[in-house]
N, C-alpha and C. Protein backbone atom coordinates (compact mmCIF):
# COMPACT_ATOMS: atom_id res chain seq x y z
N UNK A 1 -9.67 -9.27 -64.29
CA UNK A 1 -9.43 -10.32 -65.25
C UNK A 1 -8.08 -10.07 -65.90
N UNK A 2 -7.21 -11.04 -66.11
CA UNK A 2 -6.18 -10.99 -66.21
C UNK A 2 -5.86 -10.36 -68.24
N UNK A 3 -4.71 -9.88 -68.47
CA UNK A 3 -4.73 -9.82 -69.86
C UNK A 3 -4.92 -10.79 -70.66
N UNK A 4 -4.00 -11.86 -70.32
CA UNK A 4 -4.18 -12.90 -71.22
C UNK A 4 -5.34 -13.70 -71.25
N UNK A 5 -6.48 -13.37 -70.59
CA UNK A 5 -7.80 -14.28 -70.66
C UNK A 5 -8.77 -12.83 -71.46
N UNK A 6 -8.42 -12.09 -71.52
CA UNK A 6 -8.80 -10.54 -71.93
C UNK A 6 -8.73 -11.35 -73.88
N UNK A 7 -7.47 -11.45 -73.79
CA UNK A 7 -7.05 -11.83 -75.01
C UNK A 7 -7.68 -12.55 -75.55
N UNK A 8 -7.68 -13.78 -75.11
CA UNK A 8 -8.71 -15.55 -75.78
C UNK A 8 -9.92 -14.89 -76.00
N UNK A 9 -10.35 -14.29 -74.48
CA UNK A 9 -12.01 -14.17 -74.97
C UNK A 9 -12.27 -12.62 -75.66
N UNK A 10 -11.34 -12.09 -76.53
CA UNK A 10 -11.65 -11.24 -77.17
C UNK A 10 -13.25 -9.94 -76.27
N UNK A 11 -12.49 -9.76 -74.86
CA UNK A 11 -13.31 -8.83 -74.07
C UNK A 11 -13.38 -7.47 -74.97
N UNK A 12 -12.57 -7.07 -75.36
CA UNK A 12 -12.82 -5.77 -76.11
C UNK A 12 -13.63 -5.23 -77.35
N UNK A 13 -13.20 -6.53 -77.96
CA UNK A 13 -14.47 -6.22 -79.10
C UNK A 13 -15.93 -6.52 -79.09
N UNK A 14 -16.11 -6.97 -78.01
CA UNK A 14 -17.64 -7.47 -77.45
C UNK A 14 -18.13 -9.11 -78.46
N UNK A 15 -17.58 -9.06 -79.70
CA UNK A 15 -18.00 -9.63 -80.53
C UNK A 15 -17.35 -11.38 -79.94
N UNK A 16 -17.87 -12.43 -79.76
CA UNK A 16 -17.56 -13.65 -79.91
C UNK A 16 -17.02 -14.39 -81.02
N UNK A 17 -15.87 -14.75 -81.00
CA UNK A 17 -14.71 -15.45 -81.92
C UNK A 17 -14.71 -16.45 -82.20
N UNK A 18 -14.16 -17.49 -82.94
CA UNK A 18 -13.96 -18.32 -83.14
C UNK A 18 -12.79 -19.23 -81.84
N UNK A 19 -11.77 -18.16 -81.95
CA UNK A 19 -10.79 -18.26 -80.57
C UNK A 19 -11.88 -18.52 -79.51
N UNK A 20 -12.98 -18.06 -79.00
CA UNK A 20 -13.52 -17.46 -77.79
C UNK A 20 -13.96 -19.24 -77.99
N UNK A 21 -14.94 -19.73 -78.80
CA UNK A 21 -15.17 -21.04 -78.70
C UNK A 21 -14.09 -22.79 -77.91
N UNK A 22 -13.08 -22.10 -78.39
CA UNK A 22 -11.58 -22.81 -78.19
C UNK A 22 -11.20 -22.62 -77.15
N UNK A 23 -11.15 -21.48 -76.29
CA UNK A 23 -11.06 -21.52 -74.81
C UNK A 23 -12.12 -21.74 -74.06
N UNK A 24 -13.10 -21.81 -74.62
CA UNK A 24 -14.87 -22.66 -73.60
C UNK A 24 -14.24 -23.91 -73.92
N UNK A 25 -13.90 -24.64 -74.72
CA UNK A 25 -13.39 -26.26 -75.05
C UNK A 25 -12.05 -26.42 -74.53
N UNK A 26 -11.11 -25.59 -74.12
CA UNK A 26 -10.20 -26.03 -73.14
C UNK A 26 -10.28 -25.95 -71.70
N UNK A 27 -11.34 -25.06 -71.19
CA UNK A 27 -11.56 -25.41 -69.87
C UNK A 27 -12.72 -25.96 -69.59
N UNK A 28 -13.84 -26.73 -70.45
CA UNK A 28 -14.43 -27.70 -70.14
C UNK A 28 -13.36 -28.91 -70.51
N UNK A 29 -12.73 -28.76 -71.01
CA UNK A 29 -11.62 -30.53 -70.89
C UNK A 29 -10.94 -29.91 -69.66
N UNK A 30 -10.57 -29.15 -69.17
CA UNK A 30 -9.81 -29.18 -68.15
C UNK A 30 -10.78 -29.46 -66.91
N UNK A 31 -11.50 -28.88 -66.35
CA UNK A 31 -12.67 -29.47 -65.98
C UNK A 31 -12.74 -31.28 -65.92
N UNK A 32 -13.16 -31.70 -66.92
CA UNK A 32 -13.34 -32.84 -67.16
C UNK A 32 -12.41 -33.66 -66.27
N UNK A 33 -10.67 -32.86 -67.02
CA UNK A 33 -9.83 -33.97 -66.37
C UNK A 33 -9.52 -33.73 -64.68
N UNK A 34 -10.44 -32.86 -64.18
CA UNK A 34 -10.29 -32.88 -62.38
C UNK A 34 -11.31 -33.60 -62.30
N UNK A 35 -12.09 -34.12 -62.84
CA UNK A 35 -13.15 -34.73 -62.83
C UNK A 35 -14.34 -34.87 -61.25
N UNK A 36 -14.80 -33.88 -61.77
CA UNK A 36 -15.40 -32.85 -60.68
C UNK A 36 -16.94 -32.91 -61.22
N UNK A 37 -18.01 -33.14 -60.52
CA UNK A 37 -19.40 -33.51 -60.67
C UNK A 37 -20.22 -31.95 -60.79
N UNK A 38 -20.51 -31.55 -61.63
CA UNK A 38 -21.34 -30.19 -61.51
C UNK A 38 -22.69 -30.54 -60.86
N UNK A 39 -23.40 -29.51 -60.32
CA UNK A 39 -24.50 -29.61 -59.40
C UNK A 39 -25.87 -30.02 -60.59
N UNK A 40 -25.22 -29.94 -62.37
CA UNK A 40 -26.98 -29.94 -62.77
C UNK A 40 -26.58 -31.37 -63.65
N UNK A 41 -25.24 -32.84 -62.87
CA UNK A 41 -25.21 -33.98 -63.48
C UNK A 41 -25.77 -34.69 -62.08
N UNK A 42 -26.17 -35.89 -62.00
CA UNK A 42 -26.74 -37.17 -61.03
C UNK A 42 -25.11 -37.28 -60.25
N UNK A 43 -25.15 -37.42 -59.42
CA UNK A 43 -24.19 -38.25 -58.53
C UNK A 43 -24.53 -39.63 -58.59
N UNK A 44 -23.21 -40.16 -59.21
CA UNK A 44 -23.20 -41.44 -58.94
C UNK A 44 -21.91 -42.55 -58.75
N UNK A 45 -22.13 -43.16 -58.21
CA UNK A 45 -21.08 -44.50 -57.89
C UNK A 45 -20.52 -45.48 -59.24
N UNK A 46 -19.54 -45.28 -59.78
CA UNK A 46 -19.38 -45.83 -61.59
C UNK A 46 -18.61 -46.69 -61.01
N UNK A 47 -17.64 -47.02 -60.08
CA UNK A 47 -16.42 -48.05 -59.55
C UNK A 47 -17.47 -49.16 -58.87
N UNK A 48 -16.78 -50.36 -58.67
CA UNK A 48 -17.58 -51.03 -57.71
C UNK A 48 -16.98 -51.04 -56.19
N UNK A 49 -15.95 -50.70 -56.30
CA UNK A 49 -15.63 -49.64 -54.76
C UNK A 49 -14.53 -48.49 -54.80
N UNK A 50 -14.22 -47.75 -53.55
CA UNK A 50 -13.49 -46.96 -53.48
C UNK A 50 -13.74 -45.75 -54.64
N UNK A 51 -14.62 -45.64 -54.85
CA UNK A 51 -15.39 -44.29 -56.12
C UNK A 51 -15.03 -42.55 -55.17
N UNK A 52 -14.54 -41.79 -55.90
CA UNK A 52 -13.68 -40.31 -55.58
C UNK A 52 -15.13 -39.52 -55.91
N UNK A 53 -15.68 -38.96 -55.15
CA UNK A 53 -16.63 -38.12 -56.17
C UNK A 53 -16.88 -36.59 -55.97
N UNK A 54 -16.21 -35.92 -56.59
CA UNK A 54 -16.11 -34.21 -55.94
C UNK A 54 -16.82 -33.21 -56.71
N UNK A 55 -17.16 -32.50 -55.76
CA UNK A 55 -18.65 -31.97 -55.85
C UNK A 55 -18.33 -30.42 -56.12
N UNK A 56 -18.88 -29.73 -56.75
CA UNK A 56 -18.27 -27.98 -56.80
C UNK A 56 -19.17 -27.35 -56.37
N UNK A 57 -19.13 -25.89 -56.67
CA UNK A 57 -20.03 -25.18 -55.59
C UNK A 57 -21.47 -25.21 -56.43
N UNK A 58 -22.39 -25.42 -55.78
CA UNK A 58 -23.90 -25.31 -56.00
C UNK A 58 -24.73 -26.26 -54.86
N UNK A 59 -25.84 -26.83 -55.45
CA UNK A 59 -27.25 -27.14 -55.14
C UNK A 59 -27.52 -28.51 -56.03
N UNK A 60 -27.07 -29.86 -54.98
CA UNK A 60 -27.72 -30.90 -55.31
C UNK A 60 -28.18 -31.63 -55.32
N UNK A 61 -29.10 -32.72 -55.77
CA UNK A 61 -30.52 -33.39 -55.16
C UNK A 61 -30.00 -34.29 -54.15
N UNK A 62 -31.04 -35.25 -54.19
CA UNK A 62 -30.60 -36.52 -53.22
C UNK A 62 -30.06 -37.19 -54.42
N UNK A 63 -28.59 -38.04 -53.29
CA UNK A 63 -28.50 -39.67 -54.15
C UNK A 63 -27.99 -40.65 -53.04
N UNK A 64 -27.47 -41.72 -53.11
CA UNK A 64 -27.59 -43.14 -52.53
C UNK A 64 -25.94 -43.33 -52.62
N UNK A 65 -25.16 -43.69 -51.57
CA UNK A 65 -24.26 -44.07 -51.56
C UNK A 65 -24.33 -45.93 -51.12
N UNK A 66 -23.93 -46.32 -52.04
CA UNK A 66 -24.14 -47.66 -52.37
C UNK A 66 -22.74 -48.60 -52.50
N UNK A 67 -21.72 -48.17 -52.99
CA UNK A 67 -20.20 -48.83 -53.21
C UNK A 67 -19.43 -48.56 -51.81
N UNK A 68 -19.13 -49.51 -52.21
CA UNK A 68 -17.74 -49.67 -50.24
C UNK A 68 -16.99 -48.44 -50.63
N UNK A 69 -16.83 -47.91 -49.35
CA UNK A 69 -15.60 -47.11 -49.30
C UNK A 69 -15.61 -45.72 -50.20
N UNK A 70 -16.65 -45.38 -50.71
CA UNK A 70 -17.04 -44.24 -51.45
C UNK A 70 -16.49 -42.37 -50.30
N UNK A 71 -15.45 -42.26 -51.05
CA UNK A 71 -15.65 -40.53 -50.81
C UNK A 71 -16.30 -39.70 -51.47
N UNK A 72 -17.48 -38.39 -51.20
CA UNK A 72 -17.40 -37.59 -51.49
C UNK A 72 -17.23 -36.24 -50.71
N UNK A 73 -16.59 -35.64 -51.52
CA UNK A 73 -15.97 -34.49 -51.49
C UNK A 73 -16.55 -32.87 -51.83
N UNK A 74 -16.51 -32.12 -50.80
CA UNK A 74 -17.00 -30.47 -51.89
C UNK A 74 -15.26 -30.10 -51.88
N UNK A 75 -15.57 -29.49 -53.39
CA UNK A 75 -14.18 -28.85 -54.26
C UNK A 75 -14.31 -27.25 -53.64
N UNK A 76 -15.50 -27.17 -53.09
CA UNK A 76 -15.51 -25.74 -53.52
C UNK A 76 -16.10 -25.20 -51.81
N UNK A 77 -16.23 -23.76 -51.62
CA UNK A 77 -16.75 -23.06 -50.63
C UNK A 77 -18.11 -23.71 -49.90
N UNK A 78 -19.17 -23.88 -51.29
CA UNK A 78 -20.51 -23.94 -50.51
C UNK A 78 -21.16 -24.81 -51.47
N UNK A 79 -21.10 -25.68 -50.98
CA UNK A 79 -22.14 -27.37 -52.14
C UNK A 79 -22.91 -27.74 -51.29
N UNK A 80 -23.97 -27.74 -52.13
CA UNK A 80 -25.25 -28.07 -50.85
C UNK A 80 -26.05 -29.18 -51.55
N UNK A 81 -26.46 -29.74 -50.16
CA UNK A 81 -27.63 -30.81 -51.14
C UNK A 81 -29.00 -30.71 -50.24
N UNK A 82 -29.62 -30.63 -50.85
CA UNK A 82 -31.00 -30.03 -50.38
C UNK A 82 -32.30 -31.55 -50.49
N UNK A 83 -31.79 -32.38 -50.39
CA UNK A 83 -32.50 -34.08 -50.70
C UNK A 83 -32.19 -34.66 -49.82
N UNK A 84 -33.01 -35.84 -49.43
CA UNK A 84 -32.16 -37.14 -48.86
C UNK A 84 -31.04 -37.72 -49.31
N UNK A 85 -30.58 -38.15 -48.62
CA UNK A 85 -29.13 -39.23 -48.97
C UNK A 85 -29.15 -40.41 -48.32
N UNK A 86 -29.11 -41.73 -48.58
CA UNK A 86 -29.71 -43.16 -48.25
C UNK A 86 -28.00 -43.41 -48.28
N UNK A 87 -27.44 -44.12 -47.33
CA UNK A 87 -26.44 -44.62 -47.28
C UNK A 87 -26.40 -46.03 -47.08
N UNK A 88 -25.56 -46.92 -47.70
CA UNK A 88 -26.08 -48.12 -47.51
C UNK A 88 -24.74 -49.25 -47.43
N UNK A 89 -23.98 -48.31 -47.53
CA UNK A 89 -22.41 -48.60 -47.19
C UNK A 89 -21.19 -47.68 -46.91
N UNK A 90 -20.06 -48.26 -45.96
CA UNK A 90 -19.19 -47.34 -45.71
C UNK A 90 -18.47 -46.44 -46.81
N UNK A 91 -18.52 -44.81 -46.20
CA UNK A 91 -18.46 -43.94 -46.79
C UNK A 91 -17.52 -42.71 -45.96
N UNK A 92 -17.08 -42.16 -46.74
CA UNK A 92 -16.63 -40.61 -46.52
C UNK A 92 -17.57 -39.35 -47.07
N UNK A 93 -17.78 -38.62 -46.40
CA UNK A 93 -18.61 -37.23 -46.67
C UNK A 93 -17.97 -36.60 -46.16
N UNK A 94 -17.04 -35.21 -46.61
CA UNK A 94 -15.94 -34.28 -46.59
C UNK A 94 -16.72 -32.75 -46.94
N UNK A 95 -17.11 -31.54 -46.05
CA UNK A 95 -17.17 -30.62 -46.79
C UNK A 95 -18.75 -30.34 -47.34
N UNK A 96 -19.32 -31.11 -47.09
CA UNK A 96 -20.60 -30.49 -47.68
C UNK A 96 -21.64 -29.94 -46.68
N UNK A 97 -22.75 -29.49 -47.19
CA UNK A 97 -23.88 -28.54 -46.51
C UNK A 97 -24.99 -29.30 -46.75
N UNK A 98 -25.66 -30.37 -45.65
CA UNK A 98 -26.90 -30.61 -46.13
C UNK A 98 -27.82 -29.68 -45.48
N UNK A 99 -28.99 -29.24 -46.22
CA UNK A 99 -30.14 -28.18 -46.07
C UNK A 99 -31.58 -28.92 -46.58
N UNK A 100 -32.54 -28.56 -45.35
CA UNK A 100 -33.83 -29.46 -45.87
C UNK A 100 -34.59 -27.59 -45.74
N UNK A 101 -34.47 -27.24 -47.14
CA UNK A 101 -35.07 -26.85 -48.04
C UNK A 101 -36.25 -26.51 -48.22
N UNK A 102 -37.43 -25.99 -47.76
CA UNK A 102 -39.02 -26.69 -47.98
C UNK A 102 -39.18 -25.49 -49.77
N UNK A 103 -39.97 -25.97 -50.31
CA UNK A 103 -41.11 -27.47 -50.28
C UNK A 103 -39.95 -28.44 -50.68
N UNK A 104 -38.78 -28.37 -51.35
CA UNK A 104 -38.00 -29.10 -52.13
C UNK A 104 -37.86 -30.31 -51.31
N UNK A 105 -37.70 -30.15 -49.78
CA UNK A 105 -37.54 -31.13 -48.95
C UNK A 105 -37.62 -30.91 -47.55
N UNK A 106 -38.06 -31.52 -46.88
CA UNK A 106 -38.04 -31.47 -44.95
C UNK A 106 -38.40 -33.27 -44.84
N UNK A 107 -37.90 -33.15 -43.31
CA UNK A 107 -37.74 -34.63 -42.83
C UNK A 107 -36.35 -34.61 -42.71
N UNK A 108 -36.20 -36.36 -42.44
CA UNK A 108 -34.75 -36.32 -42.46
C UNK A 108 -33.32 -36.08 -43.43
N UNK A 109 -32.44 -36.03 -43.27
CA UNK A 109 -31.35 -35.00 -44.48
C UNK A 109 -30.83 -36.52 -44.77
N UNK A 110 -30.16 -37.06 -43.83
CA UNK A 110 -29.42 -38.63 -44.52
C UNK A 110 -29.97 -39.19 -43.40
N UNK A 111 -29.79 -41.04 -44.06
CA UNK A 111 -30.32 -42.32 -43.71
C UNK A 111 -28.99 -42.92 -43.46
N UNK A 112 -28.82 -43.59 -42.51
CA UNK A 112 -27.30 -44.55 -42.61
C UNK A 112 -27.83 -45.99 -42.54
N UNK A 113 -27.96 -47.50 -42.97
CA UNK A 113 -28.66 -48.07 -42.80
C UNK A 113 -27.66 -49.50 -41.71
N UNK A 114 -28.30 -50.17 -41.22
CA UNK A 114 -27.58 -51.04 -40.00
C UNK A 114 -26.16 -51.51 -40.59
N UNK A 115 -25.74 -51.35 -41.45
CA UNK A 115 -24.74 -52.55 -41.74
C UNK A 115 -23.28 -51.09 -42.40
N UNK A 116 -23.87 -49.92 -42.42
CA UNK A 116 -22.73 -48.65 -42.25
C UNK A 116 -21.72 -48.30 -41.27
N UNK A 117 -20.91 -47.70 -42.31
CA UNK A 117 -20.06 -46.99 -40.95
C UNK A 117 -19.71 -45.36 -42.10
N UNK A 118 -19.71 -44.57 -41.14
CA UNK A 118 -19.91 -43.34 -42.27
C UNK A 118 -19.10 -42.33 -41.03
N UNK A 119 -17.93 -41.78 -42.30
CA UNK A 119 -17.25 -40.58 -41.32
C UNK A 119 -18.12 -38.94 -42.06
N UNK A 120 -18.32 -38.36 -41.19
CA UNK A 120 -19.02 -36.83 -41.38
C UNK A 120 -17.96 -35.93 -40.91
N UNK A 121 -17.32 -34.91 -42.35
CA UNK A 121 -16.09 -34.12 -41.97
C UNK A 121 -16.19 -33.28 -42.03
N UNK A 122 -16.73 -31.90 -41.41
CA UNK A 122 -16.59 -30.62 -41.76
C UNK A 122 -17.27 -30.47 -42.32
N UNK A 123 -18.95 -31.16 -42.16
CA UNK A 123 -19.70 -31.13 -42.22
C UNK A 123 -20.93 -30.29 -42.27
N UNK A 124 -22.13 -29.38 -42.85
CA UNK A 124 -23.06 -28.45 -42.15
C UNK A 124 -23.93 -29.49 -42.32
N UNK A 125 -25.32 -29.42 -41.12
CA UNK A 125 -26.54 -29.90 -40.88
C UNK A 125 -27.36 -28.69 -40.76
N UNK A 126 -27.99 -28.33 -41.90
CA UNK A 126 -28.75 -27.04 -41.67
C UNK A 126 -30.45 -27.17 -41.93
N UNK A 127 -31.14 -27.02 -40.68
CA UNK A 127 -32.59 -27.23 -41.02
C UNK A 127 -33.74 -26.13 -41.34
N UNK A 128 -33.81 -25.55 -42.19
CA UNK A 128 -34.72 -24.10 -42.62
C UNK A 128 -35.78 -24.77 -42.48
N UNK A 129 -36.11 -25.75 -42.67
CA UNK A 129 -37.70 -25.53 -43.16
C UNK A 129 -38.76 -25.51 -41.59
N UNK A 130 -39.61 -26.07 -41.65
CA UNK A 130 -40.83 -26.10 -40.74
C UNK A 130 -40.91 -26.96 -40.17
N UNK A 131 -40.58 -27.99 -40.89
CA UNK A 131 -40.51 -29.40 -40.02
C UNK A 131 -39.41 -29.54 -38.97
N UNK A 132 -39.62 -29.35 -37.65
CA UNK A 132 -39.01 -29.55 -36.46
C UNK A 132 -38.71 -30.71 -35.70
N UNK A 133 -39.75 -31.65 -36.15
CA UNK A 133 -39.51 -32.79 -35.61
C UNK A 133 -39.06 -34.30 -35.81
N UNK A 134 -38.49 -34.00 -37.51
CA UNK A 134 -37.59 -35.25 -37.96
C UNK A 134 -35.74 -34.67 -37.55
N UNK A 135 -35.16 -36.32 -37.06
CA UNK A 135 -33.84 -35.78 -37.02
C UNK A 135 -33.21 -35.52 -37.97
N UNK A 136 -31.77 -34.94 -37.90
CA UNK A 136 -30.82 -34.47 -38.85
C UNK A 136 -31.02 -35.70 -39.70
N UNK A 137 -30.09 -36.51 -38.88
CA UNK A 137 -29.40 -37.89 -38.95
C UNK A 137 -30.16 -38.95 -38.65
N UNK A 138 -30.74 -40.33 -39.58
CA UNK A 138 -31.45 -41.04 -38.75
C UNK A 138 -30.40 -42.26 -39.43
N UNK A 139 -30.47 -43.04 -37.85
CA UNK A 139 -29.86 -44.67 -38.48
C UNK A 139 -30.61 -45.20 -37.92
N UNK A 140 -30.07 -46.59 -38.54
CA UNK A 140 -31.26 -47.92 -38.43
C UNK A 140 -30.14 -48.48 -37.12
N UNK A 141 -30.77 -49.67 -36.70
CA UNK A 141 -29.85 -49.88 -35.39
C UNK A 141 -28.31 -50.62 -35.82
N UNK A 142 -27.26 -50.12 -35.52
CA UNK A 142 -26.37 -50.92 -35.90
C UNK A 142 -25.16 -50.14 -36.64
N UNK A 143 -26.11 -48.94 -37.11
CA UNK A 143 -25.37 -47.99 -37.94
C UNK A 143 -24.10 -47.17 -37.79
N UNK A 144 -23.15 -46.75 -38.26
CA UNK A 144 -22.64 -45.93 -37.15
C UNK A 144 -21.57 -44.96 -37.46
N UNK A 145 -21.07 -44.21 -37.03
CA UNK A 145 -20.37 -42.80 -37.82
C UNK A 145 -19.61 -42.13 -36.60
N UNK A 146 -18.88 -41.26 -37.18
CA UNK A 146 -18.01 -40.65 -36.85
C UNK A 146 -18.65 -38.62 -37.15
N UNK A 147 -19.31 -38.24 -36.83
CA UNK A 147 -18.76 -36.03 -37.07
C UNK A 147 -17.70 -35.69 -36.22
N UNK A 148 -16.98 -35.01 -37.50
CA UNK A 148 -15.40 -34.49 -36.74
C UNK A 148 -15.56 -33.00 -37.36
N UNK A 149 -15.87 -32.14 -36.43
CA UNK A 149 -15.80 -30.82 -36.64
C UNK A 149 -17.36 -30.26 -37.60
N UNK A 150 -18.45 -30.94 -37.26
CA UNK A 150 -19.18 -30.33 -37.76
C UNK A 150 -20.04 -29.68 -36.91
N UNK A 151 -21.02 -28.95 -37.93
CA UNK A 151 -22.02 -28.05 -37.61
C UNK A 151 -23.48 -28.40 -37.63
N UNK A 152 -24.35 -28.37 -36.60
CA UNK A 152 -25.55 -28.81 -36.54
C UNK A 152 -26.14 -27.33 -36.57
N UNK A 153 -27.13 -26.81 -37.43
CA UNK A 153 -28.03 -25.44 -36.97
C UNK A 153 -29.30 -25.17 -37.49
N UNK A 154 -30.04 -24.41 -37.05
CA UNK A 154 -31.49 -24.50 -37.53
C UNK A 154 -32.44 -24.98 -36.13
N UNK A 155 -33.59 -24.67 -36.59
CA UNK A 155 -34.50 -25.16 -35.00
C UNK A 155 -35.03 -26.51 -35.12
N UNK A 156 -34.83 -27.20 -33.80
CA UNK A 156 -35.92 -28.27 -33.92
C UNK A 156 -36.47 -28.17 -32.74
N UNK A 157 -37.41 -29.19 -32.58
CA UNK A 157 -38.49 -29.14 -31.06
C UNK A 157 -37.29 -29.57 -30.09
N UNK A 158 -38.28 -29.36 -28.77
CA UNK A 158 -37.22 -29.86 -27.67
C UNK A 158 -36.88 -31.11 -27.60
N UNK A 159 -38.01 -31.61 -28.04
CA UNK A 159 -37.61 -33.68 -28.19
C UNK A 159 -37.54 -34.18 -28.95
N UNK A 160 -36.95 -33.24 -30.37
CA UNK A 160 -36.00 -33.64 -31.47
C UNK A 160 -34.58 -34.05 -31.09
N UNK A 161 -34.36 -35.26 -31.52
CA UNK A 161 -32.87 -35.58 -31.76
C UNK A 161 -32.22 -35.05 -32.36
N UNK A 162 -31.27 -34.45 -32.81
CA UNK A 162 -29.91 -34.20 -33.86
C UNK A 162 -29.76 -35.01 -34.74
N UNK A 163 -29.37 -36.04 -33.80
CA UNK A 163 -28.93 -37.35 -34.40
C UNK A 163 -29.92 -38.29 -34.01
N UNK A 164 -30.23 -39.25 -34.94
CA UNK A 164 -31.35 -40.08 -33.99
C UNK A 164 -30.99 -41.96 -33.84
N UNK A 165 -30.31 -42.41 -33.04
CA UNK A 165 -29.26 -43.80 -32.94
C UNK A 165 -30.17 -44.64 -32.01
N UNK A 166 -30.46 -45.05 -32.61
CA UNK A 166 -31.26 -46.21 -31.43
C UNK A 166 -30.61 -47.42 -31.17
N UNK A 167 -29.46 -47.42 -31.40
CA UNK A 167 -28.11 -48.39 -31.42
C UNK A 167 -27.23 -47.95 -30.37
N UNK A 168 -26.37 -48.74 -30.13
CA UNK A 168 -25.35 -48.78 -28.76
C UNK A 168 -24.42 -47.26 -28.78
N UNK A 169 -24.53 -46.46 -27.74
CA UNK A 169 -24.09 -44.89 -27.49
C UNK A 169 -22.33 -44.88 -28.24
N UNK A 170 -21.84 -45.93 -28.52
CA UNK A 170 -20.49 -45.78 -28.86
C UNK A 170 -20.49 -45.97 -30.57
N UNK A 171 -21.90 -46.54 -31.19
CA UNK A 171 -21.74 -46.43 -32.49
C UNK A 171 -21.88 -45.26 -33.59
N UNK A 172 -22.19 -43.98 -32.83
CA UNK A 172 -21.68 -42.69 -33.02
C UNK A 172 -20.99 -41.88 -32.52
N UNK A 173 -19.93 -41.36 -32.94
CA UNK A 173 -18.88 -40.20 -32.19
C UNK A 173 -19.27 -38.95 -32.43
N UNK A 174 -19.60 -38.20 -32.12
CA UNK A 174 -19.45 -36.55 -32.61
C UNK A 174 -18.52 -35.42 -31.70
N UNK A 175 -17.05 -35.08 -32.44
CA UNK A 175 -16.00 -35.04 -32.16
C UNK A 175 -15.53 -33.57 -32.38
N UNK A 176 -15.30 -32.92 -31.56
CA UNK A 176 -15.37 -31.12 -32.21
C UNK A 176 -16.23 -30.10 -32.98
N UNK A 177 -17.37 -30.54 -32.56
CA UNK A 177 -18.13 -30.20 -33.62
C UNK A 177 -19.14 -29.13 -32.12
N UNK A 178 -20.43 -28.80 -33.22
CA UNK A 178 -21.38 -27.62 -32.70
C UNK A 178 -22.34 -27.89 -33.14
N UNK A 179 -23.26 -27.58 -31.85
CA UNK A 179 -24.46 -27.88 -32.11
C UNK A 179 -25.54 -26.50 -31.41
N UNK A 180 -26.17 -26.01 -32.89
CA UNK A 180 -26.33 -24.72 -32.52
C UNK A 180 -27.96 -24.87 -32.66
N UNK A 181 -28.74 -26.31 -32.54
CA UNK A 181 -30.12 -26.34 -32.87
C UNK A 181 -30.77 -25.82 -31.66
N UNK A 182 -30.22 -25.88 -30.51
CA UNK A 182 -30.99 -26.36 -29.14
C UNK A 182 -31.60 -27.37 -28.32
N UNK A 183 -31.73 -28.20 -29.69
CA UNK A 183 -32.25 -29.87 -29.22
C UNK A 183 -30.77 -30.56 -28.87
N UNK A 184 -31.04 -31.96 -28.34
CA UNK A 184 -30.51 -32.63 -27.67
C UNK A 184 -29.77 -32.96 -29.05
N UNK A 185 -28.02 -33.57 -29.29
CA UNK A 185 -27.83 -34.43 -30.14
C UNK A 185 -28.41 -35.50 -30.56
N UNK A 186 -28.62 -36.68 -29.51
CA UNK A 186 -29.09 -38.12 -28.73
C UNK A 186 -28.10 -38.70 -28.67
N UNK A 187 -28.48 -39.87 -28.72
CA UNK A 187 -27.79 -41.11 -28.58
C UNK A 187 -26.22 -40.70 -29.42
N UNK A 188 -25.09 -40.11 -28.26
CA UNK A 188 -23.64 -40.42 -29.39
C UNK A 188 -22.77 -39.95 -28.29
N UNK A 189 -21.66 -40.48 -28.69
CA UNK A 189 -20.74 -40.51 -27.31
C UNK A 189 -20.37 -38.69 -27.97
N UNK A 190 -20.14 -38.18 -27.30
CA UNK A 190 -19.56 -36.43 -27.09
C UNK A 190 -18.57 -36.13 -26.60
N UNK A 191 -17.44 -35.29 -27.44
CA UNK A 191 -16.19 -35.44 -26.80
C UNK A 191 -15.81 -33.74 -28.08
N UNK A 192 -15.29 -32.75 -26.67
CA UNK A 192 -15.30 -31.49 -27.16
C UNK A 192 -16.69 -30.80 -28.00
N UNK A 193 -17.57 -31.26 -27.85
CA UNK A 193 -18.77 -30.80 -28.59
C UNK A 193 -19.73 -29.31 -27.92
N UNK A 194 -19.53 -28.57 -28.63
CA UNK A 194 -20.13 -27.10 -28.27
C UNK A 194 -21.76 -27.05 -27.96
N UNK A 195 -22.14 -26.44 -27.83
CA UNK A 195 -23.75 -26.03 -27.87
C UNK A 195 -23.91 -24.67 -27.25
């Protein structure tokens, strides 16, 4: 720890300051103004499109991407969301870890619904729990996305999907990415994809 943060937070005298209060209130406003979602506020869509929403490192529930053109973002190493995610319009997802969790959650991790288009970037799909036989990914027919460089891992049955597209083979791409479940992706065109 550097001196000058030694200093503010008065590390030496053990005792908490008045100063020490004043630097918790300048880096929660600083905070604020990166305006960065902590894992124990709701995710949500406040724009009626194009909404920025960046995520830091932790553990967070499900929510619903609902506004056109919505990014979210992880700020940090390891942001996880351990819930469903209902998508219901085009979106960006950058960086995060979905994990189905048990009891907190198993089944499917996200929903894309017919009328989406959703890019998946550097992505994890991680399945711990017990339930083997819901996909990662489920869309409704029509749905459709892009994984560029992600990670599929965890077990599922042999006639688990990855992905589960019951829509035309070109309305999903999965593009440099890995797939370390053993099950089949399904339905998605494949181009550089590991296993």
């Amino acid at each position: 720890m550097s001196l000058r943060v030694r200093e503010h937070l008065n590390i030496e005298g053990g005792v908490p300051t008045q100063q020490d209060a004043g630097v918790r209130d300048d880096v929660r406003d600083l905070l604020a103004s990166m305006d960065i979602t902590p894992p124990t506020e709701v995710v949500s869509e406040i724009q009626k499109k194009d909404n920025v929403i960046s995520l830091s490192q932790g553990t967070y529930g499900g929510f619903s991407i609902e506004k056109e053109d919505t990014l979210v973002k992880s700020v940090a190493t390891l942001t996880q969301v351990n819930r469903h995610i209902a998508i219901t319009s085009d979106c960006v997802l950058d960086g995060i870890t979905f994990i189905n969790d048990e009891p907190l959650h198993s089944g499917v991790m996200v929903t894309v619904d017919a009328t989406s288009t959703v890019l998946f970037r550097g992505c994890v799909f991680y399945r711990t729990s017990s339930d083997q036989v819901s996909s990662m990914v489920q869309f409704l027919s029509g749905g459709k996305a892009v994984f560029l460089g992600c990670l599929f891992k965890g077990t599922l049955a042999n006639t688990t999907q990855v992905v589960a597209n019951p829509g035309a083979l070109a309305n999903v791409q999965v593009v440099g990415s890995y797939n370390k479940t053993g099950g089949a992706l399904g339905q998605a065109t494949l181009t550089a994809v590991l296993s």
